[in-house]
Protein backbone atom coordinates (compact mmCIF):
# COMPACT_ATOMS: atom_id res chain seq x y z
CA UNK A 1 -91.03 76.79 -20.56
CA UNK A 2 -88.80 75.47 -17.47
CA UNK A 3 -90.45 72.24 -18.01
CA UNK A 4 -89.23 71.91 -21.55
CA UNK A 5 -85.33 72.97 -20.37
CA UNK A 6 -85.75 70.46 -17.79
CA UNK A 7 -86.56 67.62 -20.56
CA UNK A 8 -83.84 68.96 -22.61
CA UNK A 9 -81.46 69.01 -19.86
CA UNK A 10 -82.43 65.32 -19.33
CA UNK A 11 -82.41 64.04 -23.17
CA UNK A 12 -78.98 65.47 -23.08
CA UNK A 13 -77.92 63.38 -19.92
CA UNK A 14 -79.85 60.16 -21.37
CA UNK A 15 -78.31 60.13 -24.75
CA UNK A 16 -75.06 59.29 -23.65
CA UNK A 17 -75.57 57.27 -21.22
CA UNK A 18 -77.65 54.50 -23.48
CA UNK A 19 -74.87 54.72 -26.07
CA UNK A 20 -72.16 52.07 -25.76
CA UNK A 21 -69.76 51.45 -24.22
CA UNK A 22 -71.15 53.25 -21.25
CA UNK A 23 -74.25 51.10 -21.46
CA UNK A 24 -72.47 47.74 -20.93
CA UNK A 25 -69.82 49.99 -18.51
CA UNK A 26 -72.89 50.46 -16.13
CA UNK A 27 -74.93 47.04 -16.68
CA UNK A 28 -71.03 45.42 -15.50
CA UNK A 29 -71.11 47.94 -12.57
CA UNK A 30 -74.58 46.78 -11.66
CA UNK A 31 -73.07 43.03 -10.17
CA UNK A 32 -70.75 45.11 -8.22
CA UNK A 33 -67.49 46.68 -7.70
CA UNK A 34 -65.13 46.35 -10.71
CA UNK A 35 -61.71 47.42 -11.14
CA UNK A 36 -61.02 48.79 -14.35
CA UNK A 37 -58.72 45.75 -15.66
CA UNK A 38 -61.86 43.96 -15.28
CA UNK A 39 -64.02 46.57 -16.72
CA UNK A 40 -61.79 46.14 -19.74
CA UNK A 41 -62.17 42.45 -20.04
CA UNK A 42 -65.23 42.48 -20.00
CA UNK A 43 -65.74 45.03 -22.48
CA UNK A 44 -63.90 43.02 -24.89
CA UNK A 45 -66.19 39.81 -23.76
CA UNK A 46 -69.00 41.82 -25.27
CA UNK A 47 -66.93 42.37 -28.46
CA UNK A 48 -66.45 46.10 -27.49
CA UNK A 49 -62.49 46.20 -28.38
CA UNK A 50 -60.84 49.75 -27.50
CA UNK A 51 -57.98 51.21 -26.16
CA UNK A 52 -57.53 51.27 -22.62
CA UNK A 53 -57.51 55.43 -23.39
CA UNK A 54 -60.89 55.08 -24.65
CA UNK A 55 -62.16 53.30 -21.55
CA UNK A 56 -60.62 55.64 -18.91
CA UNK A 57 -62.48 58.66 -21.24
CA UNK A 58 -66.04 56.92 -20.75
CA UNK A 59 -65.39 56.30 -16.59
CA UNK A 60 -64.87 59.60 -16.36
CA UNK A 61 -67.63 61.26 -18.42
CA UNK A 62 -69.46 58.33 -16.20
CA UNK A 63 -67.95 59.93 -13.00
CA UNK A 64 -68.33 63.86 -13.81
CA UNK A 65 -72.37 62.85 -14.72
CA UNK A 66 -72.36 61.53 -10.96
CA UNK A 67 -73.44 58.09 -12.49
CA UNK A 68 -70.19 56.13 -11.17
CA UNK A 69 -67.91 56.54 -8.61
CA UNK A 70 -64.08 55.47 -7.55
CA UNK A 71 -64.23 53.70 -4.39
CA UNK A 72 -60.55 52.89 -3.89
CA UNK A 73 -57.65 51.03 -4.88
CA UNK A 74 -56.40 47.98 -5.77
CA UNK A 75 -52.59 46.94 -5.11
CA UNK A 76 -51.53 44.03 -6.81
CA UNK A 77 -48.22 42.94 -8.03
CA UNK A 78 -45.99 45.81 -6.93
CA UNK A 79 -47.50 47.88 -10.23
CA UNK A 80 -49.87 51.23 -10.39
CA UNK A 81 -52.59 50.44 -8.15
CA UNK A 82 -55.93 49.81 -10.13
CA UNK A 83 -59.06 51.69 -9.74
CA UNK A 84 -62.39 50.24 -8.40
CA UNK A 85 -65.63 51.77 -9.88
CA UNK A 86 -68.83 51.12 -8.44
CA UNK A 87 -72.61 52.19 -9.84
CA UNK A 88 -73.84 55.43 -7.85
CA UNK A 89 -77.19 55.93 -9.57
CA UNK A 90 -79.28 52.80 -10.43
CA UNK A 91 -82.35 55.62 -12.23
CA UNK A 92 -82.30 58.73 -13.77
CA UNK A 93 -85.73 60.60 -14.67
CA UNK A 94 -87.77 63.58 -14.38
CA UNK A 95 -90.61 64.48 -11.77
CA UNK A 96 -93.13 65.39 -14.21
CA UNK A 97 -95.25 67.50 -11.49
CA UNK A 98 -91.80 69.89 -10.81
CA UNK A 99 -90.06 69.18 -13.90
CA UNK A 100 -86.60 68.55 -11.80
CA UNK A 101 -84.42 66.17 -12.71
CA UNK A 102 -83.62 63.46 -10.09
CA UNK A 103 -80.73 60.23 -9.77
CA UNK A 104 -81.67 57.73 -7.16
C-alpha cells in the first residue's frame, strides 16, 4: 500500500513538470544559468507567448518542487536586478525496491 502512495505521490510531481511551459523552462535551464529576461525570450522563441506573470508563477512552482533554484542577481542598467535560475535536479524517479521517491 506505501508503494502505491509513493507512485501517486510521484505521478503527481511528474504531471506538471512534463506540461509546458515548465518543460521548455527546464530543457533552457539545462545549457545553464538563465536570467529570467532570457527565460522569457526564449519562451516566446518556442512560440510559448505569456505574460511575464505567468512565467514568474511556473519558476516558482519550479522552485517550491526543489526542481530549480535562484542563484543570484543580475544588475544591469540601474533597474530591478534580474533573477538567475539554474536546474537543481537533472532526474526524478522512484526506487522501486523502497518505493521512495528520489531527485538527483
Amino acid at each position: 500500500m506505501e508503494d502505491m502512495r509513493n507512485l501517486k505521490s510521484l505521478m503527481m510531481m511528474l504531471k506538471p513538470l512534463m506540461a509546458e511551459p515548465r518543460q521548455s523552462i527546464i530543457k533552457i535551464l539545462s545549457k545553464g544559468v538563465k536570467g529570467t529576461n532570457e527565460l522569457y525570450r526564449a519562451l516566446q522563441e518556442r512560440g510559448l507567448n505569456m505574460p511575464r506573470s505567468t512565467l514568474y508563477y511556473h519558476l516558482s512552482a519550479l522552485e517550491d518542487m526543489g526542481i530549480i533554484e535562484m542563484t543570484g542577481y543580475r544588475e544591469e542598467g540601474g533597474g530591478a536586478p534580474e533573477k538567475l535560475w539554474k536546474l537543481k535536479v537533472r532526474k526524478v524517479g522512484i526506487d522501486l525496491i523502497t518505493g521512495e521517491i528520489f531527485k538527483e
